[in-house]
Structure formats: structure tokens, C-alpha cells
Protein backbone atom coordinates (compact mmCIF):
# COMPACT_ATOMS: atom_id res chain seq x y z
CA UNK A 1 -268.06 26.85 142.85
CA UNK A 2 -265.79 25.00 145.43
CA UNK A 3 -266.89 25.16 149.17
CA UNK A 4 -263.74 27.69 150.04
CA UNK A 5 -265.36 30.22 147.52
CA UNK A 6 -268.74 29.48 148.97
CA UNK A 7 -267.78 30.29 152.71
CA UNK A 8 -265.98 33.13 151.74
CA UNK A 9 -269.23 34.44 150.19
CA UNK A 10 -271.46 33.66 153.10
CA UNK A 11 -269.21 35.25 155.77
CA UNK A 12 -269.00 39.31 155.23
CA UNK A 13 -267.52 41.27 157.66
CA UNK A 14 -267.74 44.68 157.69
CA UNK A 15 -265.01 46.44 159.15
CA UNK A 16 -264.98 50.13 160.40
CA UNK A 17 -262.48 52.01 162.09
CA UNK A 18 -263.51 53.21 165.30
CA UNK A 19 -261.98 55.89 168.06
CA UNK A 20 -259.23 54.83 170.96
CA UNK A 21 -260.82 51.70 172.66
CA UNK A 22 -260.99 51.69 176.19
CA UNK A 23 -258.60 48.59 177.43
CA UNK A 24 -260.15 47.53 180.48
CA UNK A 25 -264.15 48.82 179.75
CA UNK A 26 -265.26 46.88 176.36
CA UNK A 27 -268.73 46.73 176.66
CA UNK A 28 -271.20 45.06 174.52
CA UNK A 29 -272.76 41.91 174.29
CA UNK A 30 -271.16 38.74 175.53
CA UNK A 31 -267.88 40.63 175.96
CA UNK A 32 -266.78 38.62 178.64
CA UNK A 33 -266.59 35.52 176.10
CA UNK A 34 -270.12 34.39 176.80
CA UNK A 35 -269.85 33.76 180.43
CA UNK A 36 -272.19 36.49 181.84
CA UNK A 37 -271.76 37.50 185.13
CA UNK A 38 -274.02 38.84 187.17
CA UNK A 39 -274.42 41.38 190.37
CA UNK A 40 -276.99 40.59 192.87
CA UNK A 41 -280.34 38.29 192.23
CA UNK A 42 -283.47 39.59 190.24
CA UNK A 43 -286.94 40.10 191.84
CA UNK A 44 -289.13 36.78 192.71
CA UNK A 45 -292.27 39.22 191.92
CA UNK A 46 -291.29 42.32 189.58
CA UNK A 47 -294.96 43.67 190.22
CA UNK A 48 -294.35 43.83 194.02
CA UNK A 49 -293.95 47.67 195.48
CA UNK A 50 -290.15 47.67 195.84
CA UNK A 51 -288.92 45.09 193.77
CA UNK A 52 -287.59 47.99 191.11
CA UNK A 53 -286.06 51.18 191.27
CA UNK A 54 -287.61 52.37 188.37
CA UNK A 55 -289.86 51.00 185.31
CA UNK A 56 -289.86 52.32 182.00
CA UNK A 57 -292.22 52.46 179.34
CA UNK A 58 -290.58 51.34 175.75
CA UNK A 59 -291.75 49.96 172.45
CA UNK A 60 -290.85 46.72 171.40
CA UNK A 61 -287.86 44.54 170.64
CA UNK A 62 -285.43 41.55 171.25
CA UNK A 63 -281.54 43.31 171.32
CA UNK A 64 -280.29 42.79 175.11
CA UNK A 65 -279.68 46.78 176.76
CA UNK A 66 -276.15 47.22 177.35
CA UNK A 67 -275.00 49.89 180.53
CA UNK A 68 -271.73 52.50 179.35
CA UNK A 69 -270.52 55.34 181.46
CA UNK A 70 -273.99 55.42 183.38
CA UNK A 71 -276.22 54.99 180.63
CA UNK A 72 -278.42 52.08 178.84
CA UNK A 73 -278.82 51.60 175.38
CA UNK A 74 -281.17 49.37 173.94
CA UNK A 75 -282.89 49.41 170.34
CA UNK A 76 -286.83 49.34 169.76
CA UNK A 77 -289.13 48.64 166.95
CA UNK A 78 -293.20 50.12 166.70
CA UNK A 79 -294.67 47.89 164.50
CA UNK A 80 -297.66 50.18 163.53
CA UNK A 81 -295.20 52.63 161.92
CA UNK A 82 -292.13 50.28 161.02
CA UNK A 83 -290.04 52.79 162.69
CA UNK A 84 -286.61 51.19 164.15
CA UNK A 85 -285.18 53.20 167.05
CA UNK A 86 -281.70 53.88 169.25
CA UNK A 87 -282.45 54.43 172.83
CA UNK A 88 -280.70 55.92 175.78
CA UNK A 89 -281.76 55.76 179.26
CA UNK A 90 -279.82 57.23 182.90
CA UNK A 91 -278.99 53.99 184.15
CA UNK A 92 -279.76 55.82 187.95
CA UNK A 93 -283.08 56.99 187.09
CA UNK A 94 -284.65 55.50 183.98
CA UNK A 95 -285.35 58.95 182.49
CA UNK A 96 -285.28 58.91 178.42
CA UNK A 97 -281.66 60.58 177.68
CA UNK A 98 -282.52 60.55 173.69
CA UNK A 99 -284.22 58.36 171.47
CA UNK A 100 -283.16 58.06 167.76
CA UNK A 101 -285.86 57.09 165.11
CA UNK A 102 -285.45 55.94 162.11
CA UNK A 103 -287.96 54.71 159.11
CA UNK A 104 -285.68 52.98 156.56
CA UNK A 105 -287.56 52.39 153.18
CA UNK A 106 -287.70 48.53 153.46
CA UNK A 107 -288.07 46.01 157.19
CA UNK A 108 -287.42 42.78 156.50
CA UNK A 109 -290.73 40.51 157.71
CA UNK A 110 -290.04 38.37 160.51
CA UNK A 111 -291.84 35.12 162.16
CA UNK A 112 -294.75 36.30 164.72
CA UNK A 113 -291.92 35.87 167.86
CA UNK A 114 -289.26 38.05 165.59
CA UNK A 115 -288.32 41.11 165.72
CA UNK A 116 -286.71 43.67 163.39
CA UNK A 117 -284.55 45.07 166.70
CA UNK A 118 -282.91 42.09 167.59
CA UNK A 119 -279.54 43.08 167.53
CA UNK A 120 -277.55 44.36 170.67
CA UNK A 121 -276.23 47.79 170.23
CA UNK A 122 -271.84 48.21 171.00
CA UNK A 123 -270.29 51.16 172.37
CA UNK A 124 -266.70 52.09 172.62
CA UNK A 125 -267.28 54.63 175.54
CA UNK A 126 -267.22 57.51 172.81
CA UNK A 127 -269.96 56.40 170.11
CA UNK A 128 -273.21 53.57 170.04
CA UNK A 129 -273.20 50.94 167.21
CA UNK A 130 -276.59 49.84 166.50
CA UNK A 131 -277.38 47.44 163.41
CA UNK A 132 -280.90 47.31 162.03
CA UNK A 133 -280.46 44.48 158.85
CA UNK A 134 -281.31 45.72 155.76
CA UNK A 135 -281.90 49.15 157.16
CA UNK A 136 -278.41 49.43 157.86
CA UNK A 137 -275.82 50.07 160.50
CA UNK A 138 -276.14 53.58 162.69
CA UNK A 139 -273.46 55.47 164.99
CA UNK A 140 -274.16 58.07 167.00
CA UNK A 141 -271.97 59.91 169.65
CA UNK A 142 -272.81 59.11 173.57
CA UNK A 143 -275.32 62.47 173.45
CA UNK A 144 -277.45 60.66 170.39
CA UNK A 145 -276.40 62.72 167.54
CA UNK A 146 -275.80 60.72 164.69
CA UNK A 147 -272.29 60.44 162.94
CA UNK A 148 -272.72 58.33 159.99
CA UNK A 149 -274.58 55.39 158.89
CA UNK A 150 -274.04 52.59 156.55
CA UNK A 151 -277.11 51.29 154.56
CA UNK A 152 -276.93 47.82 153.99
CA UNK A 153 -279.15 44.76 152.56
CA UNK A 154 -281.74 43.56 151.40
CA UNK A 155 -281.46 40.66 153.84
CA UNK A 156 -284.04 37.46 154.89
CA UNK A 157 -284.40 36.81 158.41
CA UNK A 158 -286.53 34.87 159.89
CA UNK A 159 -286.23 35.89 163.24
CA UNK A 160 -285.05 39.48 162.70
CA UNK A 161 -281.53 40.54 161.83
CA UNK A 162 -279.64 39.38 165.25
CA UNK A 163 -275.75 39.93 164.00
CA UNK A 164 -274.54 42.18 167.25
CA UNK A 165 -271.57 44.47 166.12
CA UNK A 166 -268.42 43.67 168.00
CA UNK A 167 -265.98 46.91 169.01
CA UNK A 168 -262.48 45.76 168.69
CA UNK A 169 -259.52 46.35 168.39
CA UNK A 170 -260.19 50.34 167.20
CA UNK A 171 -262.30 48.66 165.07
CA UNK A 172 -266.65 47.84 164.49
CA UNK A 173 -266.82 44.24 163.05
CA UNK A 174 -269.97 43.26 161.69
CA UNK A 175 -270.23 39.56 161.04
CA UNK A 176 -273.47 38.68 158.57
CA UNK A 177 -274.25 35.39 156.84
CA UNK A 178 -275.46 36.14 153.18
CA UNK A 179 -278.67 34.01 152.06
């Protein structure tokens, strides 16, 4: 097999057509190009009295929260139960909005540091994006009610699946190398 064909095998996007983008508000991960940008300084001592607002309990994971229309959304693994989850919290408050569990018949094992929520959720103001590796690729509207999902897989990663989905151009791109 030449190296063209090769390439073309180990890059898969997967492309989804998504509702009216908003021009000026993309937000997900590194959507200002990877220069992050950031408002005001973070805590020297996040134990102190009044260095937070608020503090919230969750389970584990690795994806980075992303803030839309007042709200964070962040994914979340439990180890003891394998069971991936979407999560919403009031960006004012820290108060649970919804949380989304899922159980998906097969996790891919990851390295001690890994983690099986590693990927960074996308949202197009209207619906949440959140990709779970071989347990697939979830939407759900802005209120957590889920609108589809694609099952996808089986993958290996090491490290847990960390291919972000990208909201573009009315559309969900998915970019996975194949091993």
C-alpha cells in the first residue's frame, strides 16, 4: 500500500451537520487557534476562605470544561462503575444543571494517569458534542436531553480517547487517528 493510501486510512473525519453556528460565539476548545486567553489571575492558595466562589464536587476526568450561554460543560468518568458522563453546571453558582450517564458496553483501558473522559466537549450555542472513544459520540440539546448518538470504535488509547470535536462551519468534525 503506498503512503497516500496509508494516510488516508489513518485520518477519519467524521462529519455531521450541525444547526446555524453562531459567528462571533464559537466555543470549544482552543477556538481561538491555541492562544488561550485569559480573564483575571487564579488563586495563590485555592484552600484559602475566599479564594472561590464556589467548589463543586465531580467524578473524575481529563476533558478541559468549556463555559456557553452561562453554563459549564465538562465530561466525567467513575471508574468503579465504568460509567462515562456529560455534565452541566450554572457557571454563577456551581449548582448541577443535568448530568448525562452513560455505560457503553466496552471502555477502552488506559495508562494509570489516563482517562476514558479526556476529550473536551463543543457546543454550538444550541446542542453539546461530547466524544467518549469507542463508546461513541453523544449530542444533547443545552437542557441535557439527548438527540442522537453515534457509536463508534473499538479504539486503543493509551492515554484515553483525547480527539475534541470541532463545531464548524454548520458542521461537527471529528478528527481520529486509526491504529
Amino acid at each position: 500500500m503506498n503512503s497516500f493510501c496509508r494516510v488516508g486510512l489513518c485520518l477519519m473525519p467524521l462529519c455531521v451537520f450541525l444547526a446555524e453556528p453562531r459567528a462571533a460565539e464559537i466555543q470549544y476548545f482552543r477556538a481561538d487557534k491555541g492562544f488561550g486567553h485569559a480573564v483575571g489571575a487564579l488563586p495563590e492558595d485555592f484552600n484559602a476562605p475566599d479564594s472561590l466562589n464556589w467548589r463543586v464536587p465531580l467524578d473524575g476526568g481529563h476533558s478541559t470544561p468549556i463555559l456557553d450561554g452561562g453554563k459549564i460543560f465538562v465530561t466525567t468518568y467513575l471508574a468503579a462503575s465504568k460509567e462515562l458522563a456529560t455534565v452541566a453546571l450554572e457557571q454563577a453558582s456551581g449548582k448541577l444543571l443535568w448530568r448525562n450517564p452513560i455505560v457503553p458496553e466496552r471502555v477502552e483501558e488506559t495508562h494509570p494517569i489516563g482517562s476514558p473522559a479526556t476529550a473536551t466537549v463543543a457546543c454550538d450555542g444550541k446542542r453539546v458534542y461530547a466524544f467518549f472513544g469507542s463508546a461513541g459520540l453523544f449530542c444533547y440539546d443545552l437542557n441535557g436531553k439527548k438527540i442522537w448518538e453515534q457509536r463508534m470504535g473499538p479504539f486503543r488509547d493509551e492515554y484515553g480517547a483525547g480527539s475534541s470535536p470541532i463545531c464548524s462551519m454548520e458542521r461537527l468534525f471529528l478528527f481520529r487517528t486509526m491504529t
